[in-house]
Every structure is written in C-alpha cells, then in structure tokens.
PDB file of N, CA and C in Angstrom:
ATOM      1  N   UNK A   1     222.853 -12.000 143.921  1.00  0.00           N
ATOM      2  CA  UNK A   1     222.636 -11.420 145.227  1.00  0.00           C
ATOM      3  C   UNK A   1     223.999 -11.290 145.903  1.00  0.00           C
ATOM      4  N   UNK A   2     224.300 -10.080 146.288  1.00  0.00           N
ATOM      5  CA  UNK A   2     225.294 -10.006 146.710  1.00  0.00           C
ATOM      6  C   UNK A   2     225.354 -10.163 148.610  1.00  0.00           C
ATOM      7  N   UNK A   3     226.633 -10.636 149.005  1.00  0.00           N
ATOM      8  CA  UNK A   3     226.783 -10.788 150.453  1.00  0.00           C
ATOM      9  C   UNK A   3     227.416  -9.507 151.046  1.00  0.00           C
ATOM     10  N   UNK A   4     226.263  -8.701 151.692  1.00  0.00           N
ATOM     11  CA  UNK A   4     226.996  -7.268 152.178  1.00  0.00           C
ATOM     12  C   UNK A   4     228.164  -7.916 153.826  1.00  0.00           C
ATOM     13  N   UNK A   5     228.714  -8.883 153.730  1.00  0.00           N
ATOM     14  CA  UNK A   5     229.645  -9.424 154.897  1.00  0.00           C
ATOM     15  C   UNK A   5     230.939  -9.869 154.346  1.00  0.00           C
ATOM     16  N   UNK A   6     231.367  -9.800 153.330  1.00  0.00           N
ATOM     17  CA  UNK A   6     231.955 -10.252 152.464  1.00  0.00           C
ATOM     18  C   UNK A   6     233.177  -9.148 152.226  1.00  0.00           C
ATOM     19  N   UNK A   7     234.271  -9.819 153.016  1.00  0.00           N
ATOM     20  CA  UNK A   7     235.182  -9.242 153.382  1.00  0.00           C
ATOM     21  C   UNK A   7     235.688  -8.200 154.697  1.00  0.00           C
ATOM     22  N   UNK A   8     234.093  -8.697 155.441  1.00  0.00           N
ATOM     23  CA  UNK A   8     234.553  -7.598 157.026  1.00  0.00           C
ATOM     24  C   UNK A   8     234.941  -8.407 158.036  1.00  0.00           C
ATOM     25  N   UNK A   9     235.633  -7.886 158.554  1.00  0.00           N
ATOM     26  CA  UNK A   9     236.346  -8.585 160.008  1.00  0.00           C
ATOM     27  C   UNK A   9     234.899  -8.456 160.967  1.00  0.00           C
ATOM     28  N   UNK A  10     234.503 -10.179 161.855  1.00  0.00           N
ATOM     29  CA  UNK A  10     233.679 -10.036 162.730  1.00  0.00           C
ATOM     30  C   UNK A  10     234.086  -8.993 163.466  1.00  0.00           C
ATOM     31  N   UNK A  11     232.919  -9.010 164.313  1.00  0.00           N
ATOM     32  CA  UNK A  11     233.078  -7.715 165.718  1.00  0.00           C
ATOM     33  C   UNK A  11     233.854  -8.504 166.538  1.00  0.00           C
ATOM     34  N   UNK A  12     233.729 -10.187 167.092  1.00  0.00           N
ATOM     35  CA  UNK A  12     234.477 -10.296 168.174  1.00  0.00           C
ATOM     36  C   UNK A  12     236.109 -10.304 167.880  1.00  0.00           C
ATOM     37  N   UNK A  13     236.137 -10.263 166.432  1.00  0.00           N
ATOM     38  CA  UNK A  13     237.758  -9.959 166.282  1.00  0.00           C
ATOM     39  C   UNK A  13     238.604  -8.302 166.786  1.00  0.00           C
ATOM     40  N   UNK A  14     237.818  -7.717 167.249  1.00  0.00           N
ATOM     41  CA  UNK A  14     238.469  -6.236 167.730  1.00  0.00           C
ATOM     42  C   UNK A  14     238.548  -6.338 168.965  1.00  0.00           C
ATOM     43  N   UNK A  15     239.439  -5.276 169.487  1.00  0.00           N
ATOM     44  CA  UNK A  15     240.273  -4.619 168.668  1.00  0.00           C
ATOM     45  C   UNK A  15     241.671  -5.346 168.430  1.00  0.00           C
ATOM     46  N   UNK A  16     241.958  -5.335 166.911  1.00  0.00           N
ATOM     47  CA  UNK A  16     243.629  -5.623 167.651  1.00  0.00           C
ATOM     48  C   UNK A  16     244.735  -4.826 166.810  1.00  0.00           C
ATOM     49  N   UNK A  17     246.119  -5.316 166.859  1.00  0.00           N
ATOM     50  CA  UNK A  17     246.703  -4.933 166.509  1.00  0.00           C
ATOM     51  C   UNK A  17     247.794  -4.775 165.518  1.00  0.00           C
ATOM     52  N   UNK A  18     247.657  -3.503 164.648  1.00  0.00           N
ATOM     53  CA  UNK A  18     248.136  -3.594 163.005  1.00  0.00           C
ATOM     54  C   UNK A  18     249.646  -2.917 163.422  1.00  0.00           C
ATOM     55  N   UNK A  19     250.584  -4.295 162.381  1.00  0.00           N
ATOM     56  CA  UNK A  19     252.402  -3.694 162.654  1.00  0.00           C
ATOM     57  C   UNK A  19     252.274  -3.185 160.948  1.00  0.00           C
ATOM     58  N   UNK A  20     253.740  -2.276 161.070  1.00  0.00           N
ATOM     59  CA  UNK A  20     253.471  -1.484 160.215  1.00  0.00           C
ATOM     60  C   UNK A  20     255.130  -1.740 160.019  1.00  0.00           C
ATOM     61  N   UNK A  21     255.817  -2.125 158.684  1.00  0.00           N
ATOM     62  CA  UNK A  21     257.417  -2.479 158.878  1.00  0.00           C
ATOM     63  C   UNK A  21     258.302  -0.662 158.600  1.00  0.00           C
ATOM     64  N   UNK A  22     259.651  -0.797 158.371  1.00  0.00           N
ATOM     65  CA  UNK A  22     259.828   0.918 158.240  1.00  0.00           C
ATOM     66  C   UNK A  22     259.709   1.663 157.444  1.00  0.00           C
ATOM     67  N   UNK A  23     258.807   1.070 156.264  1.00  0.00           N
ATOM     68  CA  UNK A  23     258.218   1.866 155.083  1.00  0.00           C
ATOM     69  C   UNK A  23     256.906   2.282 155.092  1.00  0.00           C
ATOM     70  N   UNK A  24     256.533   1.770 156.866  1.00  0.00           N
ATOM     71  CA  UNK A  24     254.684   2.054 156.659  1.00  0.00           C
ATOM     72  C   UNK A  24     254.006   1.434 156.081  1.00  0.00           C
ATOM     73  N   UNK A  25     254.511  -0.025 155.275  1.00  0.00           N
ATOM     74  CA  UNK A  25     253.440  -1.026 154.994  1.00  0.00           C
ATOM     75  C   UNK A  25     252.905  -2.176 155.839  1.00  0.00           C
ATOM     76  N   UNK A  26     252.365  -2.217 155.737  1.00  0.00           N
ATOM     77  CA  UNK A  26     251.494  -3.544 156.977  1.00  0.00           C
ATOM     78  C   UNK A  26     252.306  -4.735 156.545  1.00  0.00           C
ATOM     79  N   UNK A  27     252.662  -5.076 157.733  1.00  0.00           N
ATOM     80  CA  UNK A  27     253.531  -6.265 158.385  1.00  0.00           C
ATOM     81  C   UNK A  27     252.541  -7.311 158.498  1.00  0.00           C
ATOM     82  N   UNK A  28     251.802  -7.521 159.647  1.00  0.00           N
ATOM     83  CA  UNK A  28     251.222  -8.186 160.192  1.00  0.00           C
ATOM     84  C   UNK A  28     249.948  -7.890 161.231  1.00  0.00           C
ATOM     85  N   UNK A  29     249.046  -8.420 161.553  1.00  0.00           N
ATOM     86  CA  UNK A  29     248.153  -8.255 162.513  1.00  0.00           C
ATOM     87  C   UNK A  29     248.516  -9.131 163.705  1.00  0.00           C
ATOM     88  N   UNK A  30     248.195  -8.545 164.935  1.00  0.00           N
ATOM     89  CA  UNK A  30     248.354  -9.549 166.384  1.00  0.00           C
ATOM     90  C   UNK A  30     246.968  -9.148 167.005  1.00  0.00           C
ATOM     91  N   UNK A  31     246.523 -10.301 167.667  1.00  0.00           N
ATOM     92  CA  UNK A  31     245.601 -10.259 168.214  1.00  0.00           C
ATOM     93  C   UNK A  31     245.197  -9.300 169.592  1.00  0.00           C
ATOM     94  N   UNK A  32     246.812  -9.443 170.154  1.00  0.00           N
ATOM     95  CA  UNK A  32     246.846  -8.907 171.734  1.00  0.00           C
ATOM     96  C   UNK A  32     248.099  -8.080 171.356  1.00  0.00           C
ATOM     97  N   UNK A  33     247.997  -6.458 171.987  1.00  0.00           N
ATOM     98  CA  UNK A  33     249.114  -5.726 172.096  1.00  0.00           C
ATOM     99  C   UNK A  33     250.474  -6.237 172.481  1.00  0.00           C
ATOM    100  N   UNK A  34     250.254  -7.275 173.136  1.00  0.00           N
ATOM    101  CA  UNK A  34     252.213  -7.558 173.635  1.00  0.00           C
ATOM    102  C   UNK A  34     252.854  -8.567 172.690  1.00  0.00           C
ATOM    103  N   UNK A  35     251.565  -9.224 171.654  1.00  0.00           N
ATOM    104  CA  UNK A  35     252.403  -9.465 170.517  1.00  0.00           C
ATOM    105  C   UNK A  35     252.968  -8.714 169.379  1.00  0.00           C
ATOM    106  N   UNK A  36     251.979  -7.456 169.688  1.00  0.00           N
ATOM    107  CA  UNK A  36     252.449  -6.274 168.346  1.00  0.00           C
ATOM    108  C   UNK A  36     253.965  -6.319 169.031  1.00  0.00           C
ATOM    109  N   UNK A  37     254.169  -5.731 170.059  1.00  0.00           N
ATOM    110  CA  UNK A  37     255.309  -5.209 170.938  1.00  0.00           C
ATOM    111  C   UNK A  37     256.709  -6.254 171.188  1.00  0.00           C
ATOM    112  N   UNK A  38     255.968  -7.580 171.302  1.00  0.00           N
ATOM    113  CA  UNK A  38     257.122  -8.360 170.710  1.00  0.00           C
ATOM    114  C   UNK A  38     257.407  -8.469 169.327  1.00  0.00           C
ATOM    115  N   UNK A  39     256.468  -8.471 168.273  1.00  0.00           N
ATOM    116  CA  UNK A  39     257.108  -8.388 166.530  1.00  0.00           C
ATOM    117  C   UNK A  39     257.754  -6.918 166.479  1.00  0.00           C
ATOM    118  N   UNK A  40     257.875  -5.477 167.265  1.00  0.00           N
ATOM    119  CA  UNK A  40     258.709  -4.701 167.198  1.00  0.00           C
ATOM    120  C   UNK A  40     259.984  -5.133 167.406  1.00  0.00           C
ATOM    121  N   UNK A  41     260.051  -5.596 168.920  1.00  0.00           N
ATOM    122  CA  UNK A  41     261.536  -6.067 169.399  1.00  0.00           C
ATOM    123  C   UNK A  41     262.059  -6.998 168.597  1.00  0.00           C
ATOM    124  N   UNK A  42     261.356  -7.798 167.828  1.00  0.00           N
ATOM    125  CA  UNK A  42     262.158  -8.756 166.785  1.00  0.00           C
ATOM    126  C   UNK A  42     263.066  -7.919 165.497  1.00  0.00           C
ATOM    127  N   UNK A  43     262.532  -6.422 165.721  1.00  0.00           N
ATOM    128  CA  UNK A  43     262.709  -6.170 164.364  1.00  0.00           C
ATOM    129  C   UNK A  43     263.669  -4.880 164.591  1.00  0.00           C
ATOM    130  N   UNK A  44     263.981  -4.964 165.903  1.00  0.00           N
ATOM    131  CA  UNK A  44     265.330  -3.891 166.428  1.00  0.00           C
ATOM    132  C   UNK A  44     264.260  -2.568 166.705  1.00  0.00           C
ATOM    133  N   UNK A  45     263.100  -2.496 166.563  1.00  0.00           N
ATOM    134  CA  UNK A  45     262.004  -1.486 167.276  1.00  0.00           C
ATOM    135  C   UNK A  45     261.794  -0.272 166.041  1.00  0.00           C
ATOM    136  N   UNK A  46     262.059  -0.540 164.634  1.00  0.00           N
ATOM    137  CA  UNK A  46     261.776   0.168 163.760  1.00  0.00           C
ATOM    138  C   UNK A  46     260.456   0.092 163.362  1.00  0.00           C
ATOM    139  N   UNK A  47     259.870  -1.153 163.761  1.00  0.00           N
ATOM    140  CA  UNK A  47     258.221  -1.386 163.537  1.00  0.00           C
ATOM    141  C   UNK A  47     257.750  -0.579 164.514  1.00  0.00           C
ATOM    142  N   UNK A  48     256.449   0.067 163.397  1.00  0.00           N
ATOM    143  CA  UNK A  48     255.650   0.599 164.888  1.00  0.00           C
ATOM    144  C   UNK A  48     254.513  -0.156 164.748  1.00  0.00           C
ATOM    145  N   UNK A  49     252.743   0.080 165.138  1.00  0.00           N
ATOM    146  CA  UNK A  49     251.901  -1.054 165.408  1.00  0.00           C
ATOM    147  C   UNK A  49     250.789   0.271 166.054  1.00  0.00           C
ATOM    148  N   UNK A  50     249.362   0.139 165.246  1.00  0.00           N
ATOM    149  CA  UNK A  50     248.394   1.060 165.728  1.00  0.00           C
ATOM    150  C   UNK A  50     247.213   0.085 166.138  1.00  0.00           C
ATOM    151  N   UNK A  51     246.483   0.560 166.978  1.00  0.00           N
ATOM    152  CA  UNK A  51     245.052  -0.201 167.401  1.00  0.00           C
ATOM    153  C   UNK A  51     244.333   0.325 166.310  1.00  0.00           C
ATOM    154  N   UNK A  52     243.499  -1.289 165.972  1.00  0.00           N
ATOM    155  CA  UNK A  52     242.720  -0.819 165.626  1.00  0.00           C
ATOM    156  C   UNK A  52     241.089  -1.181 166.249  1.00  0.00           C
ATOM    157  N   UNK A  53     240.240  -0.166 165.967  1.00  0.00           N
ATOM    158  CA  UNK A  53     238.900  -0.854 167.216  1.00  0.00           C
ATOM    159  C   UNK A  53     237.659  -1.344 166.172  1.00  0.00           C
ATOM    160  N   UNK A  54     236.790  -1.405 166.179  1.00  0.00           N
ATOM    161  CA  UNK A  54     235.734  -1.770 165.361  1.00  0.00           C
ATOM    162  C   UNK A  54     234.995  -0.708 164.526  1.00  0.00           C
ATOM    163  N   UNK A  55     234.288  -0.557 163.533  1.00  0.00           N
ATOM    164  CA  UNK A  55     234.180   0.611 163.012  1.00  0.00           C
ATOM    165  C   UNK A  55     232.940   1.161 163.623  1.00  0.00           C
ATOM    166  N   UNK A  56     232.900   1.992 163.574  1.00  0.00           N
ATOM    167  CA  UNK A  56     231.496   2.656 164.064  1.00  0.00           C
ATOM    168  C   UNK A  56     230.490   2.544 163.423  1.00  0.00           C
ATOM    169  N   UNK A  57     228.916   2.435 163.749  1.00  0.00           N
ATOM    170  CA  UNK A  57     227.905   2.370 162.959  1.00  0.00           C
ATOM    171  C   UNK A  57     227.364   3.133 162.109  1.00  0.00           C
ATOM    172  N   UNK A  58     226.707   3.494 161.423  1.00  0.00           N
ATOM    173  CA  UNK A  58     225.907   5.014 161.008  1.00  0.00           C
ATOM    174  C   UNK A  58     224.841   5.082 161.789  1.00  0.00           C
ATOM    175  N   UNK A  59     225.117   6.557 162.145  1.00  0.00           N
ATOM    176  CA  UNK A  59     223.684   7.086 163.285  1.00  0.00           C
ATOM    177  C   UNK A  59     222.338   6.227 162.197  1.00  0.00           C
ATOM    178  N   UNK A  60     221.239   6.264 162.830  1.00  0.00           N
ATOM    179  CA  UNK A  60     219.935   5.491 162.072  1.00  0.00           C
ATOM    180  C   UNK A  60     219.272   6.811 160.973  1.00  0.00           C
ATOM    181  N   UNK A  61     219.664   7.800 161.290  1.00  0.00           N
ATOM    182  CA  UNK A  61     219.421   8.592 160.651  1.00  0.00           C
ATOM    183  C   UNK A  61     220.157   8.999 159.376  1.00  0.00           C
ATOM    184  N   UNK A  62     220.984   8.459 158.840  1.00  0.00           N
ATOM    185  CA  UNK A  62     221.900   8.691 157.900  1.00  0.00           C
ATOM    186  C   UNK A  62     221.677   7.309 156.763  1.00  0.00           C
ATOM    187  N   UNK A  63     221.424   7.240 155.695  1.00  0.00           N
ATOM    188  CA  UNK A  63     221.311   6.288 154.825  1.00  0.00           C
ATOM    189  C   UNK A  63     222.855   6.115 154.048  1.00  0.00           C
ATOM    190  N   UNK A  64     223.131   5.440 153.506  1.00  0.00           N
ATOM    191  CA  UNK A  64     224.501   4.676 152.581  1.00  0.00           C
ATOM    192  C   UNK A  64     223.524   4.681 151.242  1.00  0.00           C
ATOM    193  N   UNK A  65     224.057   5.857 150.668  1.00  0.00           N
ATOM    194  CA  UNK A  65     223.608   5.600 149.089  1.00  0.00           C
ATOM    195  C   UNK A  65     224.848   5.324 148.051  1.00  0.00           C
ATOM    196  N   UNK A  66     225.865   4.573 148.663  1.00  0.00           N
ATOM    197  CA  UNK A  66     226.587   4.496 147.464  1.00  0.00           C
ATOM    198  C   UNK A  66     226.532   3.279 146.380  1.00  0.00           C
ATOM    199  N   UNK A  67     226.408   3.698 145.049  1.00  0.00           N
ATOM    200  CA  UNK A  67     225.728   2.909 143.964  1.00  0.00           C
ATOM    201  C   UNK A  67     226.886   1.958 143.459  1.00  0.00           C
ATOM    202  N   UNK A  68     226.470   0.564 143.417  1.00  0.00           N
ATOM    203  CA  UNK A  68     226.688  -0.159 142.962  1.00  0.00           C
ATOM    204  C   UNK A  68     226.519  -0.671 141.590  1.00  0.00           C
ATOM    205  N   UNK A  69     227.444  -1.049 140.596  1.00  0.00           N
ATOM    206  CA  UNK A  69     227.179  -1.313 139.193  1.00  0.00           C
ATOM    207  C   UNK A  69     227.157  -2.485 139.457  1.00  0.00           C
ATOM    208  N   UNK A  70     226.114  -3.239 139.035  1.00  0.00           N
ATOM    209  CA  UNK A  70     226.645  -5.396 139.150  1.00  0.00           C
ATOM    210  C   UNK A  70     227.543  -5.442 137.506  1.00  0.00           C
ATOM    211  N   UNK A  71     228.090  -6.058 137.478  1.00  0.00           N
ATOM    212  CA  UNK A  71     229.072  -6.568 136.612  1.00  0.00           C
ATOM    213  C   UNK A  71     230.472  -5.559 135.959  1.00  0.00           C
ATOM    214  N   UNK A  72     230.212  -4.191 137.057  1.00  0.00           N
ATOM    215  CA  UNK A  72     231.138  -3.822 136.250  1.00  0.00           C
ATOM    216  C   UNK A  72     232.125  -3.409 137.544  1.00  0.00           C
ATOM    217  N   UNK A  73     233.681  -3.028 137.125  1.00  0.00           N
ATOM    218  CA  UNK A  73     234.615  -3.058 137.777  1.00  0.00           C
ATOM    219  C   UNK A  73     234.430  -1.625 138.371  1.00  0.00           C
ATOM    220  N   UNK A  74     234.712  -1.694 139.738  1.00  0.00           N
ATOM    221  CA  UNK A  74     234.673   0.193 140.102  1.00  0.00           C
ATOM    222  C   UNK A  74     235.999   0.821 139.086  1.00  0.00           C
ATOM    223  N   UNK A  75     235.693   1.594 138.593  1.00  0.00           N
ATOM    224  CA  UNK A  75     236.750   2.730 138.088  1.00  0.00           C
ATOM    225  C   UNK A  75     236.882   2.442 136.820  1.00  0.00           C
ATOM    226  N   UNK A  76     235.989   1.047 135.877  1.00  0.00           N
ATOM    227  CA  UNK A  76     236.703   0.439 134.900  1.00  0.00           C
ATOM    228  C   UNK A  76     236.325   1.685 133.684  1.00  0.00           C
ATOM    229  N   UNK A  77     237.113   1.668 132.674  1.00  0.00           N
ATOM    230  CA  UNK A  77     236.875   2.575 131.657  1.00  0.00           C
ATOM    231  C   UNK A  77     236.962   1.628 130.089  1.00  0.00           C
ATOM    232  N   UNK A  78     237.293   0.578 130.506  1.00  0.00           N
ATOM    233  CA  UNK A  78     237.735  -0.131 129.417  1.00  0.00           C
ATOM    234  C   UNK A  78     238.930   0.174 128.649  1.00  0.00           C
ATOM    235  N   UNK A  79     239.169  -0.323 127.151  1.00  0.00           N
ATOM    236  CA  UNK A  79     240.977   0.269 126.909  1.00  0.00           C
ATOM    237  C   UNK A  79     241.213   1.268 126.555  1.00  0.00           C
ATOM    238  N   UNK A  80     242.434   1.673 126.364  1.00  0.00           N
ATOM    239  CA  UNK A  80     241.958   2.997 125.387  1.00  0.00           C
ATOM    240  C   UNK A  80     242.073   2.869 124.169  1.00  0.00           C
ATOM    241  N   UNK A  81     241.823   3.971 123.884  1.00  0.00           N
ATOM    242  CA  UNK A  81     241.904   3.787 122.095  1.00  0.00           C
ATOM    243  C   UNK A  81     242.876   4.067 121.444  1.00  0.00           C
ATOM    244  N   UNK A  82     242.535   3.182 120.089  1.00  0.00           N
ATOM    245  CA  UNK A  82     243.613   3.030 119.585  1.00  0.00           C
ATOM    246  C   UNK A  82     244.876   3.807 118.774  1.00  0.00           C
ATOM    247  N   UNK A  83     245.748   4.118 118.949  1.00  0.00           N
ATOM    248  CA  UNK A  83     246.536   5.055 118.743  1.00  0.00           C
ATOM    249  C   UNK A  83     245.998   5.324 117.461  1.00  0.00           C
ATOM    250  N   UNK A  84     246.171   6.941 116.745  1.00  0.00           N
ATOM    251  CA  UNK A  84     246.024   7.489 115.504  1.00  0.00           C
ATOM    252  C   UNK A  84     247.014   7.943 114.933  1.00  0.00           C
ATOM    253  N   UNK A  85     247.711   7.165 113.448  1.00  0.00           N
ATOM    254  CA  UNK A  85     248.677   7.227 112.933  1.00  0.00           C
ATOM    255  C   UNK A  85     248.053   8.479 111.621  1.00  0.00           C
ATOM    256  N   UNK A  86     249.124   9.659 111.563  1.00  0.00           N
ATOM    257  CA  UNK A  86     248.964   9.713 110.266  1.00  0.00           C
ATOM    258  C   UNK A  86     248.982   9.135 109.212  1.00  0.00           C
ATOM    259  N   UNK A  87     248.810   9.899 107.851  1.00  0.00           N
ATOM    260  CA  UNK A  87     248.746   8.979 106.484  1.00  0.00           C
ATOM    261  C   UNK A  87     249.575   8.363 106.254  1.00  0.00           C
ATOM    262  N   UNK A  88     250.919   8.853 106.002  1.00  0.00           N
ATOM    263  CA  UNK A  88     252.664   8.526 106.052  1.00  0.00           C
ATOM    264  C   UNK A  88     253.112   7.756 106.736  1.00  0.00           C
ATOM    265  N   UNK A  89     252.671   7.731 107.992  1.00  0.00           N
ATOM    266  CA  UNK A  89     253.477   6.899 108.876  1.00  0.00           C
ATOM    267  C   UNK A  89     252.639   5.237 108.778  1.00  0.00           C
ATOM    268  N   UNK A  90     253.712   4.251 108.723  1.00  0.00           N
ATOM    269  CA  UNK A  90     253.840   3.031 108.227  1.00  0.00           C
ATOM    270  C   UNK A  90     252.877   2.385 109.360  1.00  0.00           C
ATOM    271  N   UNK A  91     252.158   1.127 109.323  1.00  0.00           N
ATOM    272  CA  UNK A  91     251.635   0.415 110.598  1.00  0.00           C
ATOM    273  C   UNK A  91     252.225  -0.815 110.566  1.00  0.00           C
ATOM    274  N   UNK A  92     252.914  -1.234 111.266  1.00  0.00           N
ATOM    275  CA  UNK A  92     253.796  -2.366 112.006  1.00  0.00           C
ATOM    276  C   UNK A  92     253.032  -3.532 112.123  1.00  0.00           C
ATOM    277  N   UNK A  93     252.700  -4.250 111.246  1.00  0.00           N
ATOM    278  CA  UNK A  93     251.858  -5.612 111.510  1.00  0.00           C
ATOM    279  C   UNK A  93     252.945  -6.770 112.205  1.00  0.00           C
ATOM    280  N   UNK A  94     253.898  -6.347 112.182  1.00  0.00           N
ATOM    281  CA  UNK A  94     255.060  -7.379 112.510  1.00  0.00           C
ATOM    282  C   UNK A  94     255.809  -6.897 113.769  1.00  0.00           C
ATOM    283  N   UNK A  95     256.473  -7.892 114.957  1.00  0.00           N
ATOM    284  CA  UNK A  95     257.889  -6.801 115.135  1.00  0.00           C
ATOM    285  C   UNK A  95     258.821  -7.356 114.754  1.00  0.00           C
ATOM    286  N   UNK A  96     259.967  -6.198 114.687  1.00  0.00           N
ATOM    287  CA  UNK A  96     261.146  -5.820 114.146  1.00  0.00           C
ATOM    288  C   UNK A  96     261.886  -7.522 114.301  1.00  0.00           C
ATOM    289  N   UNK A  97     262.856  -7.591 113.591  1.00  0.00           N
ATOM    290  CA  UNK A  97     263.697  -8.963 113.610  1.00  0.00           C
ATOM    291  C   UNK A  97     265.065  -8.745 114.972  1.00  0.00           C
ATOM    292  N   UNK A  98     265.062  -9.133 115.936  1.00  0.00           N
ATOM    293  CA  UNK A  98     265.947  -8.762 116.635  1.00  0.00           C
ATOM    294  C   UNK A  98     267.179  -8.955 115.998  1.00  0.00           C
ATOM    295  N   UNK A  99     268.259  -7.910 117.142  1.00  0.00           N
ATOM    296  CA  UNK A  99     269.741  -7.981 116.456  1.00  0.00           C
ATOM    297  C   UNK A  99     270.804  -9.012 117.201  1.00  0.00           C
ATOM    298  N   UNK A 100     269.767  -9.642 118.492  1.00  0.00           N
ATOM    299  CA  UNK A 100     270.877 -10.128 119.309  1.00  0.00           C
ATOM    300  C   UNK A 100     270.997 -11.443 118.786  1.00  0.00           C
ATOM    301  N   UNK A 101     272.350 -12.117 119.483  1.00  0.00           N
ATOM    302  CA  UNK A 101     272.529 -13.003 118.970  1.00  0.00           C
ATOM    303  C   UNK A 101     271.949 -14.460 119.937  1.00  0.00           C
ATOM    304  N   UNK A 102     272.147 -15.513 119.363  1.00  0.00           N
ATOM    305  CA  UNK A 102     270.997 -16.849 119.815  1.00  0.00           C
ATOM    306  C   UNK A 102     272.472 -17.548 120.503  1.00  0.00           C
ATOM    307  N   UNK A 103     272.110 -17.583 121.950  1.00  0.00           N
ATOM    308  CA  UNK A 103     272.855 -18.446 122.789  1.00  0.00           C
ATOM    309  C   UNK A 103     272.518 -20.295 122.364  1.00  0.00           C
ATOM    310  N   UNK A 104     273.740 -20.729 122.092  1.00  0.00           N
ATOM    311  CA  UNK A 104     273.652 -22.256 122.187  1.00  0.00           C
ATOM    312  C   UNK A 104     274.343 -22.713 123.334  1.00  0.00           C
ATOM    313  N   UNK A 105     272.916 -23.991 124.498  1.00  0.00           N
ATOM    314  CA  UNK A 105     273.246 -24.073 125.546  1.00  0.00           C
ATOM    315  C   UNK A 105     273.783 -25.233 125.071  1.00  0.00           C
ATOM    316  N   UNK A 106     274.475 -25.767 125.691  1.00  0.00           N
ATOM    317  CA  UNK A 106     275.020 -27.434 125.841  1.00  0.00           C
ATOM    318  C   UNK A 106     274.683 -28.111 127.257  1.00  0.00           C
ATOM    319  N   UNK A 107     273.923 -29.457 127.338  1.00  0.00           N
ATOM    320  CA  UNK A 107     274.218 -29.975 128.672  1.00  0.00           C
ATOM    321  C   UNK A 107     274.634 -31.385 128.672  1.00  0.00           C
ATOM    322  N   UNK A 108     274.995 -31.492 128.069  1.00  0.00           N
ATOM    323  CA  UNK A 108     276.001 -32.801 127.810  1.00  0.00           C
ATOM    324  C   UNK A 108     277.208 -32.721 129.190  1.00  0.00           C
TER     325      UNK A 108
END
C-alpha cells in the first residue's frame, strides 16, 4: 500500500522561499522572504530566490489517471543488450595486462 503523502511539503509549510545560486541550482529554502534576501546579500546579490505558494488542487471534476507500475522503476528498460561481435572478431574474456609501471611506497 502505498502512502500518496510521501514526499509532499505540508500546506502549513507555504509559502516560502526557494534561493537559486548563479547557475540556477537550488541553494536553499527560507521560510520568510527577508531570509531569502539576506542569503542573497551574503552572496554579493548573484543569488536570486522565487516564491513558492502551495500547489493548487484539481477542479473535482478532473480525475488523475496516471498509472502506476508497483515494483517497477518509472522509465526502467532494463540493460541493454549485449553487444554483437562478428565471426572474426576475438571476445575478450580477460583485460589486457597493463603497461604501467607498479609504484613501491616506503613508510619507514
């Protein structure tokens, strides 16, 4: 049985606020805007920081049919297959013997 709560932010946690560092990846969350606004000024004001609010419901009229597999991974395909060698070409049960050479440490 699965827990459809399982992984959502309560409602009384909104809205707050998502920093974003200068590549556009998420920094951090603050609860109250003047902490987003102070983790900018810490950061010379290259951070920026968006609200975020709670998500909206679905009108009652609209159903969620998206299907769930139990045990299997979304997107999984399993491996691929296994490469196809022609006749000629050799199959490598081994690898190669390296060429580098073997460091001797001392800690004496």
């Amino acid at each position: 049985m699965s827990n459809p709560h399982v992984g959502r932010i309560s409602d009384h946690m909104y809205p707050f606020y998502r920093v974003f560092d200068e590549k556009g990846e998420q920094y951090c969350d603050c609860s109250y805007e003047e902490y987003a606004i102070k983790t900018l000024e810490l950061h010379d004001e290259k951070f920026t920081y968006r609200k975020i609010n709670a998500p909206k419901p679905l009108p009652p009229h609209i159903v969620d049919v998206t299907a769930e597999h139990e045990g299997e991974l979304p997107g999984q395909s399993g491996l691929p297959e296994r490469k196809r060698r022609l006749p000629f070409e050799p199959e490598l049960t081994q690898l190669k013997q390296s060429n580098l050479k073997e460091i001797e440490l001392n800690y004496d």
